[in-house]
Protein backbone atom coordinates (compact mmCIF):
# COMPACT_ATOMS: atom_id res chain seq x y z
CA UNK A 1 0.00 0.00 0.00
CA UNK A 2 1.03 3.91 -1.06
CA UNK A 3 -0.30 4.70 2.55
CA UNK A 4 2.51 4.89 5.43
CA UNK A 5 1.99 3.68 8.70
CA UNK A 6 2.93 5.99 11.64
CA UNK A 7 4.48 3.49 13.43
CA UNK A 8 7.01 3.10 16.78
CA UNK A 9 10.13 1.37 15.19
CA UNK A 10 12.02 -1.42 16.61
CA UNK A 11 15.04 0.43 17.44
CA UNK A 12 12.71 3.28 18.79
CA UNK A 13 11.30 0.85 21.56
CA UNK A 14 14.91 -0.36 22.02
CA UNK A 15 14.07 -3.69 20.45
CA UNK A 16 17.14 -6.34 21.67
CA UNK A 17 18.14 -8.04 18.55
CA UNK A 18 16.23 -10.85 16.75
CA UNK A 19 18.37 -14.00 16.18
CA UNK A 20 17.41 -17.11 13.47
CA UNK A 21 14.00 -15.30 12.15
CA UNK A 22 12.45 -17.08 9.37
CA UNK A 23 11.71 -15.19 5.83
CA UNK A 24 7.70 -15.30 5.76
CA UNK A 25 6.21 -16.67 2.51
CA UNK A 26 3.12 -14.59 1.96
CA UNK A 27 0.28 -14.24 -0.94
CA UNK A 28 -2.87 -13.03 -1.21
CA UNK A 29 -4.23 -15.97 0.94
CA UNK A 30 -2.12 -14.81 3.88
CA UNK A 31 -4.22 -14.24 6.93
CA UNK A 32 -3.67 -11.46 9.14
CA UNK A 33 -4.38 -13.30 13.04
CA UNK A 34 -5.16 -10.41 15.31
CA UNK A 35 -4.42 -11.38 19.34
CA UNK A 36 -5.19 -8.90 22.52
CA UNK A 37 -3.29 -9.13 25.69
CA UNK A 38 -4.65 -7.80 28.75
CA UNK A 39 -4.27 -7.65 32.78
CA UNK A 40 -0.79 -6.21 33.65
CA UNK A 41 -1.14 -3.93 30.33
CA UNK A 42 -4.45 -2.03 31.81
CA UNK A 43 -1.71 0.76 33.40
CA UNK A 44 0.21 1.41 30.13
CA UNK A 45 -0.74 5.25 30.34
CA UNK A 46 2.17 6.83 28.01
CA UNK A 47 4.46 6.43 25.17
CA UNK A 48 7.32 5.16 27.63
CA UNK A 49 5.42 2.39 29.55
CA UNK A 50 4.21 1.23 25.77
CA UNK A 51 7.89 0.56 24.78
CA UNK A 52 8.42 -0.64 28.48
CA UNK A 53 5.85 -3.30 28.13
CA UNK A 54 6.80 -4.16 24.18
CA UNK A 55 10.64 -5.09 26.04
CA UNK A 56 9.03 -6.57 28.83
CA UNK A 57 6.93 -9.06 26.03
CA UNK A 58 9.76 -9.62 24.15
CA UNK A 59 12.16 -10.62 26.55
CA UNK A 60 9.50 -13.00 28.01
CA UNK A 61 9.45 -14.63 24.18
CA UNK A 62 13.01 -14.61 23.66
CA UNK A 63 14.21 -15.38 26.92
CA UNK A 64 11.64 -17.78 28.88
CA UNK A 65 9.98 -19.31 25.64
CA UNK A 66 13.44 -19.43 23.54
CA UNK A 67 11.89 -17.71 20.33
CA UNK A 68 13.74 -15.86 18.04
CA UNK A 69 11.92 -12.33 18.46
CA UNK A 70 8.80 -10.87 20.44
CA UNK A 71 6.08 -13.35 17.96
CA UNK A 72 3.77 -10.81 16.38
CA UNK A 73 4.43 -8.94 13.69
CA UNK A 74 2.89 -5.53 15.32
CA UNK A 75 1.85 -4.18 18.25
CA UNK A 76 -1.45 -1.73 18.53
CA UNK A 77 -1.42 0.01 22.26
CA UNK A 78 -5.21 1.41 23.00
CA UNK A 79 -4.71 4.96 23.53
CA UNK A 80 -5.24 6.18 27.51
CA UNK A 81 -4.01 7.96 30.07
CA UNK A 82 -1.26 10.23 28.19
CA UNK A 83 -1.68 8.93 25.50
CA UNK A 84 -3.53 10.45 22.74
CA UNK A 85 -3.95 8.14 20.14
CA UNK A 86 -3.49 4.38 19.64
CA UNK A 87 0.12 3.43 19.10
CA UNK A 88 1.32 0.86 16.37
CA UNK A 89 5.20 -0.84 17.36
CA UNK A 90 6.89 -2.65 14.91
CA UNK A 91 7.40 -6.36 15.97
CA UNK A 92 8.83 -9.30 13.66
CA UNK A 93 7.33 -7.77 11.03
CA UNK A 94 5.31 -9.11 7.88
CA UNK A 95 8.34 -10.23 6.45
CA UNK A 96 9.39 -12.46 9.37
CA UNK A 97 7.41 -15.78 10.38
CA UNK A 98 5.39 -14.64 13.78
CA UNK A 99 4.96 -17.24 16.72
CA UNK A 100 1.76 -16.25 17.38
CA UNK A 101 -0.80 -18.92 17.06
CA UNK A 102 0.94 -22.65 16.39
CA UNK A 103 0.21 -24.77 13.31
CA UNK A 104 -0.91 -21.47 11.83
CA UNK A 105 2.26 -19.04 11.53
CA UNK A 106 4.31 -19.82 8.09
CA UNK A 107 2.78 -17.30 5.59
CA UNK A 108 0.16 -16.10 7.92
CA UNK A 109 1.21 -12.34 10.12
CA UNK A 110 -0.38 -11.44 13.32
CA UNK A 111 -0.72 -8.27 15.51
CA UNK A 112 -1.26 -7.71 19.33
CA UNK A 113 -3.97 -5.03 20.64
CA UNK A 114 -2.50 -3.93 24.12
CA UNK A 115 -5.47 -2.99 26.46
CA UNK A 116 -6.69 -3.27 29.87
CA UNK A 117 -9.72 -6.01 30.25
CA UNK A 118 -12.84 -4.48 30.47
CA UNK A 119 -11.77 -1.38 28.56
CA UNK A 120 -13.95 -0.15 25.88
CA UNK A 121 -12.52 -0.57 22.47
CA UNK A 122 -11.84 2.73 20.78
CA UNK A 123 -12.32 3.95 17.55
CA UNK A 124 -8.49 4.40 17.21
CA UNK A 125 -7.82 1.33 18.53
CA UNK A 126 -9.63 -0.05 15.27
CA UNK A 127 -8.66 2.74 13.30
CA UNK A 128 -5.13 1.45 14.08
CA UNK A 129 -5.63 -2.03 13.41
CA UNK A 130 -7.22 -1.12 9.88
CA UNK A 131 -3.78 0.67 9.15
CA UNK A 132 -1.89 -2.51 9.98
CA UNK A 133 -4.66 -4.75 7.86
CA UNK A 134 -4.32 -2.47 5.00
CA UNK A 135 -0.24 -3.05 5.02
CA UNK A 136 -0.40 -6.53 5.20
CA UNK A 137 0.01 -8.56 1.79
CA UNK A 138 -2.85 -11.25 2.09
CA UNK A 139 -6.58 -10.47 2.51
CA UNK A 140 -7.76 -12.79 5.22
CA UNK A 141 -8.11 -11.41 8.77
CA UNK A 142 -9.05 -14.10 11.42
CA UNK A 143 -8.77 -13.73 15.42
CA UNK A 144 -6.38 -15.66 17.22
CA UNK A 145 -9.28 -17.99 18.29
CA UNK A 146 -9.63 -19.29 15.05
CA UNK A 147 -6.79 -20.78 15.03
CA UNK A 148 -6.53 -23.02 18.18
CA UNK A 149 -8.34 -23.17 21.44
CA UNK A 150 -8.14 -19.61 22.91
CA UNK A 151 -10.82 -17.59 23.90
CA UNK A 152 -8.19 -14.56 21.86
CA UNK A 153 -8.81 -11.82 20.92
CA UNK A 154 -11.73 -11.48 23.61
CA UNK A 155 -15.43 -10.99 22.32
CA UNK A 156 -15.34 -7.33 22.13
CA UNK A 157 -12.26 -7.31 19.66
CA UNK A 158 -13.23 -10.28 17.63
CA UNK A 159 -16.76 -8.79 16.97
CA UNK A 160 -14.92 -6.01 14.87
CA UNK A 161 -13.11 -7.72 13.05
CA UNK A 162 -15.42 -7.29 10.02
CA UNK A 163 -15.03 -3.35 10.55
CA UNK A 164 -11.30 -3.51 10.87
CA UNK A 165 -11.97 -5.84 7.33
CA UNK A 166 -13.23 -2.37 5.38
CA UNK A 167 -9.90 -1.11 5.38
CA UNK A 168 -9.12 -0.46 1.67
CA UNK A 169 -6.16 -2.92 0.51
């Protein structure tokens, strides 16, 4: 897509390096698996906690699950607090393989909505998340739960998935 992304980079978060990612096959047919993490991520309240929190994920992946990288692609923080808008991180990337939901990563990309549970979903949370569907390469957008046995992205997020699916491609 023409359209850039305003987007956190990797090295702006202060990203550790990736080691032994994967060059992601993708096609039209890619699907774009959108995931939500809540609980400890309800106090992220400005731009410095986000990139905080994005380490904090990472390191977990890397360091206590032995993965090559943090496993999404990107990373949409819901706007609170300080923060004015949504923020979009750069993760693996589209052109890396994510981790993200097993049996279902190799050509597939996914992203991660950062929010407290019970929060509201805001319109620039999904105005984000459009931006980051409108990016990716294939045209499928599934939620994490339809991939495996996870109740991911939560109810309220995977009921708008067919308005984050109007974003022009």
């Amino acid at each position: 897509s023409e359209r850039k992304m305003k987007v956190i980079t990797r090295k702006s978060w202060g990203a550790a390096p990736a080691h032994g990612l994967v060059s992601n096959p993708l096609s039209p047919d890619s699907t774009l698996y959108v995931h939500w993490s809540t609980g400890r991520f309800a106090a992220i309240d400005t731009v410095e906690e986000a990139k905080a929190s994005i380490r904090s994920i990472q390191a977990y992946h890397q360091g206590s699950n032995g993965w090559a990288d943090i496993a999404y692609s990107y990373l949409v923080v819901q706007a609170r607090g300080e923060l004015e808008h949504a923020l979009i991180l750069e993760g693996r990337l589209f052109r890396n393989i994510p981790a993200a939901q097993e049996g279902h990563n190799t050509g597939n990309g996914a992203v991660c909505v950062l929010m407290g549970e019970g929060e509201p979903l805001l319109d620039g949370t999904l105005a984000a998340l459009r931006q980051v569907y409108a990016h990716f390469p294939g045209r499928l957008l599934k939620g994490h739960r339809d991939a495996g046995q996870t109740e991911c992205p939560g109810d309220k997020l995977y009921a708008h998935l067919s308005d984050i699916r109007r974003a022009p491609k």
